[in-house]
N, C-alpha and C. Protein backbone atom coordinates (compact mmCIF):
# COMPACT_ATOMS: atom_id res chain seq x y z
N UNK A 1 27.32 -26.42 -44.85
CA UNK A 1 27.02 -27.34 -43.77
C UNK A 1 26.78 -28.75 -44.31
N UNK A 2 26.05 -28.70 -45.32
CA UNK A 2 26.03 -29.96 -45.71
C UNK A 2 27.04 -31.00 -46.10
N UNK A 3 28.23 -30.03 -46.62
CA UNK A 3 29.94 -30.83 -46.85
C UNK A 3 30.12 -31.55 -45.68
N UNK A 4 29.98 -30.65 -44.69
CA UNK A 4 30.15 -31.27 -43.52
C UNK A 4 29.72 -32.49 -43.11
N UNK A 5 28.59 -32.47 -42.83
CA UNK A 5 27.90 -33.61 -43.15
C UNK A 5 28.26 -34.85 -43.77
N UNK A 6 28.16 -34.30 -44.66
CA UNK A 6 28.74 -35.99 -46.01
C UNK A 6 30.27 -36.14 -45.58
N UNK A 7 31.18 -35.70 -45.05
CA UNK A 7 32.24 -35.98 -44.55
C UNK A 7 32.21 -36.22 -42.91
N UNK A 8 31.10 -36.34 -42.54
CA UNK A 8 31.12 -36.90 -40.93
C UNK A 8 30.38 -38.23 -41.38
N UNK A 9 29.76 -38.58 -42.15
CA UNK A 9 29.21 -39.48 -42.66
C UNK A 9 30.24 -40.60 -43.27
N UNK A 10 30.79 -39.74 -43.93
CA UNK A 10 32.35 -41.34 -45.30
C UNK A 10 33.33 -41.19 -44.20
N UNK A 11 33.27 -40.60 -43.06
CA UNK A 11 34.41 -40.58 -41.98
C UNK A 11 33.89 -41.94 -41.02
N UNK A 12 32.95 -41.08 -40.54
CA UNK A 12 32.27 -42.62 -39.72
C UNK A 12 32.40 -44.03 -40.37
N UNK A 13 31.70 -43.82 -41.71
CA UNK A 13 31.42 -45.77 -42.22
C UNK A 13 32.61 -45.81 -42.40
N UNK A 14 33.94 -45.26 -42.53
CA UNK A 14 35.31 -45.99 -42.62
C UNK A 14 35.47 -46.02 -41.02
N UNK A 15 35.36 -45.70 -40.36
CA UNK A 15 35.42 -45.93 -38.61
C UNK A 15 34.91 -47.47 -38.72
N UNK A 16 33.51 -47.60 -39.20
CA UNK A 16 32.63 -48.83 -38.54
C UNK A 16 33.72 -49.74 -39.60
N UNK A 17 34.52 -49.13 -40.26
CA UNK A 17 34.53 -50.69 -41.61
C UNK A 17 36.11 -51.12 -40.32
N UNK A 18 36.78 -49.98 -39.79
CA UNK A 18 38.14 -50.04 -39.14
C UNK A 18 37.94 -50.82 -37.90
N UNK A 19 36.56 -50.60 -37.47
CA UNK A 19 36.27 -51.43 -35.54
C UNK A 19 36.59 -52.67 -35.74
N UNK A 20 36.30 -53.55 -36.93
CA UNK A 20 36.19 -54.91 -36.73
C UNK A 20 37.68 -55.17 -37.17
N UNK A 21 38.69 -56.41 -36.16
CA UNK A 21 39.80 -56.21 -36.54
C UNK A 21 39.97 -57.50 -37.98
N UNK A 22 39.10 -58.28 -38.51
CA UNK A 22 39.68 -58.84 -39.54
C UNK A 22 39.18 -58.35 -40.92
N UNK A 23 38.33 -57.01 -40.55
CA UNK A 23 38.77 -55.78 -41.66
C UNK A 23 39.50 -55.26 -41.81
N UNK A 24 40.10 -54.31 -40.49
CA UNK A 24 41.91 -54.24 -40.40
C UNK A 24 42.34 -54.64 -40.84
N UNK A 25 42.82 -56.28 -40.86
CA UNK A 25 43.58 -56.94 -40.83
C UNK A 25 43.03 -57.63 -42.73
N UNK A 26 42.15 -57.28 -43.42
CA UNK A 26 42.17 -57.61 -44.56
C UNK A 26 42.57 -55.75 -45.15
N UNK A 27 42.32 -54.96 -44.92
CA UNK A 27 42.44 -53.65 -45.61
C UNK A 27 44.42 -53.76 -45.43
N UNK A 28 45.01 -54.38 -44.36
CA UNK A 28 46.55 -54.04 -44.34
C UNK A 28 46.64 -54.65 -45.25
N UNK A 29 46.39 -56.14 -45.62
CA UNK A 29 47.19 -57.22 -46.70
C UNK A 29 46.69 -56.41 -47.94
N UNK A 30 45.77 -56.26 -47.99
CA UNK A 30 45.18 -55.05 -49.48
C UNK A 30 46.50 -54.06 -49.96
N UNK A 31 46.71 -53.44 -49.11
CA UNK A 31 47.52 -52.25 -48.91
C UNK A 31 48.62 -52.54 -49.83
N UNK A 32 48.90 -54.06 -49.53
CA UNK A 32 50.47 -54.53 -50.04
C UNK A 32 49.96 -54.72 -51.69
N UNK A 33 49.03 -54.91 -51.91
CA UNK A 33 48.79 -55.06 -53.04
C UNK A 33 47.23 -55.98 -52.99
N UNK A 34 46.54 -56.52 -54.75
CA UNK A 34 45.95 -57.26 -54.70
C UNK A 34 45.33 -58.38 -54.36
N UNK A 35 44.43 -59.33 -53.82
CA UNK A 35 44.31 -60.55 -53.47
C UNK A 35 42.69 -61.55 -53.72
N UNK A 36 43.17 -62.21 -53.95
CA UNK A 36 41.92 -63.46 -54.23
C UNK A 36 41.44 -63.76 -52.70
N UNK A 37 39.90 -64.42 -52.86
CA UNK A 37 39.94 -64.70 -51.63
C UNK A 37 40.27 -65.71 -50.75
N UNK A 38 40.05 -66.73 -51.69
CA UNK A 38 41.09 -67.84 -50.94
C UNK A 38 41.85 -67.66 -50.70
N UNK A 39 43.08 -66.83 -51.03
CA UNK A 39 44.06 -66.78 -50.89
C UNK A 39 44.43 -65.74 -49.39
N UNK A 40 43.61 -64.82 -49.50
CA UNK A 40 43.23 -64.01 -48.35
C UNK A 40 42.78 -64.76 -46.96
N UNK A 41 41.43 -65.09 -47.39
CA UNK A 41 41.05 -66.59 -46.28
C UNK A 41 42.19 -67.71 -45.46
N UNK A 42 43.25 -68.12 -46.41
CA UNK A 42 44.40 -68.66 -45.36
C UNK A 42 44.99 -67.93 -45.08
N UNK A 43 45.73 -66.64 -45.65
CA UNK A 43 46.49 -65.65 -45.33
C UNK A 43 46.18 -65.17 -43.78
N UNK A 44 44.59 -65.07 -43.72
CA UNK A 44 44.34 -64.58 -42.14
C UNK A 44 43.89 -65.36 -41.61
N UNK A 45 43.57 -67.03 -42.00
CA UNK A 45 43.16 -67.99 -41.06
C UNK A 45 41.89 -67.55 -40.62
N UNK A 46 40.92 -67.39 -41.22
CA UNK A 46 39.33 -67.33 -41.02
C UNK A 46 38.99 -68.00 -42.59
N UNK A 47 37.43 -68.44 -42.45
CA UNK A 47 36.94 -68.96 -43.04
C UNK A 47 35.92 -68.26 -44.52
N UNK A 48 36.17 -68.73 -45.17
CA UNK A 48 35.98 -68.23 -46.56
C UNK A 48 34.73 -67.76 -46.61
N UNK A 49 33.48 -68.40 -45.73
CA UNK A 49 31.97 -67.62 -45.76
C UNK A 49 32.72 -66.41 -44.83
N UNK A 50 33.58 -66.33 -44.07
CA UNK A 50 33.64 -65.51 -43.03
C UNK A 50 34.04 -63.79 -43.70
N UNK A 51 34.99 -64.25 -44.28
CA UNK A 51 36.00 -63.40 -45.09
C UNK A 51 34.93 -63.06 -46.53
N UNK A 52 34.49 -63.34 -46.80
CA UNK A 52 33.14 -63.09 -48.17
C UNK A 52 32.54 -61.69 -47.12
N UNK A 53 31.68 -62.68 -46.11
CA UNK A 53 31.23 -60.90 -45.44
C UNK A 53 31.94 -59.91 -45.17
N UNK A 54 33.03 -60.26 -44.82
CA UNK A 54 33.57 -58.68 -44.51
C UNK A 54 34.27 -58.27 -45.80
N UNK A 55 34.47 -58.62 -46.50
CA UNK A 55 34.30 -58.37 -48.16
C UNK A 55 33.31 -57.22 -48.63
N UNK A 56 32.07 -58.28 -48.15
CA UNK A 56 30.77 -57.35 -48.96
C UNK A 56 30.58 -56.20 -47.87
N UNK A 57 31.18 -55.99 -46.79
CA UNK A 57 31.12 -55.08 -45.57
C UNK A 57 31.77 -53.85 -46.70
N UNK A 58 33.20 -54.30 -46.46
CA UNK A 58 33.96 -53.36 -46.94
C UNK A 58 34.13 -52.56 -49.01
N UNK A 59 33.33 -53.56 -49.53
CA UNK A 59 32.89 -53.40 -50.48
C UNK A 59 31.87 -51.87 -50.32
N UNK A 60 30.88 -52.70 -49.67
CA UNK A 60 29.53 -51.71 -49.12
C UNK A 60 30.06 -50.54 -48.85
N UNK A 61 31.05 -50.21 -48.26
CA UNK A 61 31.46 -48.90 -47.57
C UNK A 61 32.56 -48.38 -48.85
N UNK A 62 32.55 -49.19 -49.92
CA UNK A 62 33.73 -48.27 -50.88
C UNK A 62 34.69 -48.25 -50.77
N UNK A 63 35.28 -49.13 -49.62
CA UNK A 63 36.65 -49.39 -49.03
C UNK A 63 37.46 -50.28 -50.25
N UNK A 64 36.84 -50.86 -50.64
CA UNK A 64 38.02 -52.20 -51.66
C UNK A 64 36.68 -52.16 -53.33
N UNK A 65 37.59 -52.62 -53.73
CA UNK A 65 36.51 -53.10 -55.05
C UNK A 65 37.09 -54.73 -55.79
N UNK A 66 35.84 -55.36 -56.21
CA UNK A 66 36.26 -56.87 -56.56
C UNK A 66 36.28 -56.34 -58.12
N UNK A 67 37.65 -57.08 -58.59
CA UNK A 67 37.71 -56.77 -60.10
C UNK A 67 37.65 -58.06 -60.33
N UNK A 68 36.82 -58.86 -61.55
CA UNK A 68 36.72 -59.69 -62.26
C UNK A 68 37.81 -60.33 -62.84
N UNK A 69 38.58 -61.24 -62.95
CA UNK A 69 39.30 -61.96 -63.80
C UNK A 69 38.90 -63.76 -64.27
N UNK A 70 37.86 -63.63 -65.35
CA UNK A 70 37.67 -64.96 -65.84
C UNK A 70 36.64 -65.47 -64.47
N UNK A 71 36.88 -66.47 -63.97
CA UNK A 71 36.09 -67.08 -63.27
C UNK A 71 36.28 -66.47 -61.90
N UNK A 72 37.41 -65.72 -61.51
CA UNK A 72 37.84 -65.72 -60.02
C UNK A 72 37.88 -64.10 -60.47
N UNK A 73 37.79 -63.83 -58.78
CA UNK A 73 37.73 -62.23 -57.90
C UNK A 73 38.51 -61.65 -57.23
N UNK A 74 38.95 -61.00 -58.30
CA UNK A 74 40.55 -60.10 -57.22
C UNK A 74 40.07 -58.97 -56.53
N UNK A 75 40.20 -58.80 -55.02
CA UNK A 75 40.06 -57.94 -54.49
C UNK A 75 41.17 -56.86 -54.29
N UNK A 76 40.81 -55.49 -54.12
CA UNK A 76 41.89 -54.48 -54.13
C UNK A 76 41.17 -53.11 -53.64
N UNK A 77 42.39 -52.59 -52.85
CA UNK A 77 41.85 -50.93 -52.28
C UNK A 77 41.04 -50.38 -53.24
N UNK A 78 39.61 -49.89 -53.06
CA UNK A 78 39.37 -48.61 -54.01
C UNK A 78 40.05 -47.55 -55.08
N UNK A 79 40.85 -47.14 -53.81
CA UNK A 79 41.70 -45.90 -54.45
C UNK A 79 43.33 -46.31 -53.34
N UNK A 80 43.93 -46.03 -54.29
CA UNK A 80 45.90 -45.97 -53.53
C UNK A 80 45.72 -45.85 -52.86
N UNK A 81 45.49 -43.92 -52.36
CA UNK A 81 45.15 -43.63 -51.23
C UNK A 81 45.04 -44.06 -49.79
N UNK A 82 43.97 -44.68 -50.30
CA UNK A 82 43.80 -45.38 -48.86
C UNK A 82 44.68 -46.03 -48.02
N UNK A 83 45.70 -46.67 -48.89
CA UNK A 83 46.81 -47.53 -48.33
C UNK A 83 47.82 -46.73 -47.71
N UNK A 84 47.97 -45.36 -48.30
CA UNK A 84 48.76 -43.99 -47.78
C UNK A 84 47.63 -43.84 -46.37
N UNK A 85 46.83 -43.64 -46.14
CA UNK A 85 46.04 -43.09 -45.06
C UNK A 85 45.96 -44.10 -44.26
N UNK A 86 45.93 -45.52 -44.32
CA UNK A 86 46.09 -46.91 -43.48
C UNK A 86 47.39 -46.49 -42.68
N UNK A 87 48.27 -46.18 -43.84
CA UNK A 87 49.56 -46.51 -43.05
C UNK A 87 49.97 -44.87 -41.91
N UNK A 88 49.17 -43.87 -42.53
CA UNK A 88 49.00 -42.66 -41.43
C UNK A 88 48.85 -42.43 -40.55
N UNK A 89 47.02 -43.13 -40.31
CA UNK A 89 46.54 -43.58 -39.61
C UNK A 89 47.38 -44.48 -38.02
N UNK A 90 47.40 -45.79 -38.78
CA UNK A 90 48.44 -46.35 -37.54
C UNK A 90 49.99 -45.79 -37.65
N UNK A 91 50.28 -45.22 -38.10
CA UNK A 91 51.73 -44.79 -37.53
C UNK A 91 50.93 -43.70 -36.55
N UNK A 92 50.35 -42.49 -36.55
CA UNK A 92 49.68 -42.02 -35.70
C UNK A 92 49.01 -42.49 -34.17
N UNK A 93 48.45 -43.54 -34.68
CA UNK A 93 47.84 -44.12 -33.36
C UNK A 93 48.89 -44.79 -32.52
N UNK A 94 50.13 -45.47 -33.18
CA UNK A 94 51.29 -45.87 -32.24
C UNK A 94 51.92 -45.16 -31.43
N UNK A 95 51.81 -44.20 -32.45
CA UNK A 95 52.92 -42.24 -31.80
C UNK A 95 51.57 -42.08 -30.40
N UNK A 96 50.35 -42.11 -30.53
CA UNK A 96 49.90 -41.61 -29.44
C UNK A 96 49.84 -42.52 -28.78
N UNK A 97 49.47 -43.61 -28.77
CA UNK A 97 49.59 -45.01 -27.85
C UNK A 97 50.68 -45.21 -27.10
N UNK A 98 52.29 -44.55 -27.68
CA UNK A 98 53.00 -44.70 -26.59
C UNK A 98 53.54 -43.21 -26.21
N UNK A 99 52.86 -42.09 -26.06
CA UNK A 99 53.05 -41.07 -26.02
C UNK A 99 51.90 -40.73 -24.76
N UNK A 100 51.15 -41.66 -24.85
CA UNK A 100 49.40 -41.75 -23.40
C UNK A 100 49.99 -41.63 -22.19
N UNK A 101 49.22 -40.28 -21.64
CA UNK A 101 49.56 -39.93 -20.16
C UNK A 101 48.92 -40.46 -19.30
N UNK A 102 47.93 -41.26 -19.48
CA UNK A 102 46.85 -41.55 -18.54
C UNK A 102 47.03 -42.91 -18.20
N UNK A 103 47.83 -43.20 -16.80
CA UNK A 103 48.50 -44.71 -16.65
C UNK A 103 47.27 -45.14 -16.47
N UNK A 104 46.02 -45.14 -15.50
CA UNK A 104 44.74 -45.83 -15.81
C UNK A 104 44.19 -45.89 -16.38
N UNK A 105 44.65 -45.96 -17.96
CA UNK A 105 43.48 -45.79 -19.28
C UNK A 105 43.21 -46.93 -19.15
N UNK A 106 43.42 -48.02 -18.98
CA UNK A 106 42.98 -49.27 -19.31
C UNK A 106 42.10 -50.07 -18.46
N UNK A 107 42.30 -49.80 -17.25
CA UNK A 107 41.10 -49.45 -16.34
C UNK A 107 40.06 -48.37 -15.97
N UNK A 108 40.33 -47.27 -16.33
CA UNK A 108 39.30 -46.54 -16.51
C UNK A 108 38.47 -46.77 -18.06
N UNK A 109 39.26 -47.16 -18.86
CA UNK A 109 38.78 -47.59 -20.20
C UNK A 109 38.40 -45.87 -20.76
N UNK A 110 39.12 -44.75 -20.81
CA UNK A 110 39.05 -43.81 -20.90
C UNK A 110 39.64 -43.51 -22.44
N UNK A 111 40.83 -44.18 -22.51
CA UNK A 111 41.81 -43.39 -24.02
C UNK A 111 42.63 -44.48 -23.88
């Protein structure tokens, strides 16, 4: 029971790290490979204190890790993986998104 547990747990905090979309949207550019943060910061057009937090967000949750080079901070996925399960993930959610029976989902705010 307790497995259980610790895997409803590293399931969730990758949920909370996935809700916010310019974590999304920094975990996809990851995916493709490495990145600095400036370089990240124009890439998604938010601001460099902005993009630092959701950094240390996704840091926090084990999602990415900052590797050191000399003065500057390359950020990168944790593990491969993840970039295989990113791309699972939304190919999945597209397949059901246009596969949704429920024409008032969006007003019922249901699915």
């Amino acid at each position: 029971m307790l497995a259980l547990a610790t895997d409803i747990d590293e399931l969730t905090r990758f949920g909370r790290a996935l809700a916010d979309p310019i974590r999304c949207r920094i975990l996809l550019s990851l995916r493709d490979g490495p990145g600095h943060p400036g370089d990240l910061a124009a890439q998604l057009n938010v601001s460099r204190t902005r993009l630092s937090n959701h950094l240390a967000c996704l840091r926090d949750c084990g999602l990415v890790v900052a590797v050191p080079e000399g003065r500057r901070v390359r950020y990168e996925l944790a593990d491969t993986r993840l970039g295989h399960a990113i791309d699972d993930l939304r190919d999945a959610v597209v397949t059901v998104e246009a596969a949704r029976s429920c024409p008032d989902a969006d007003e019922k705010g249901c699915c």
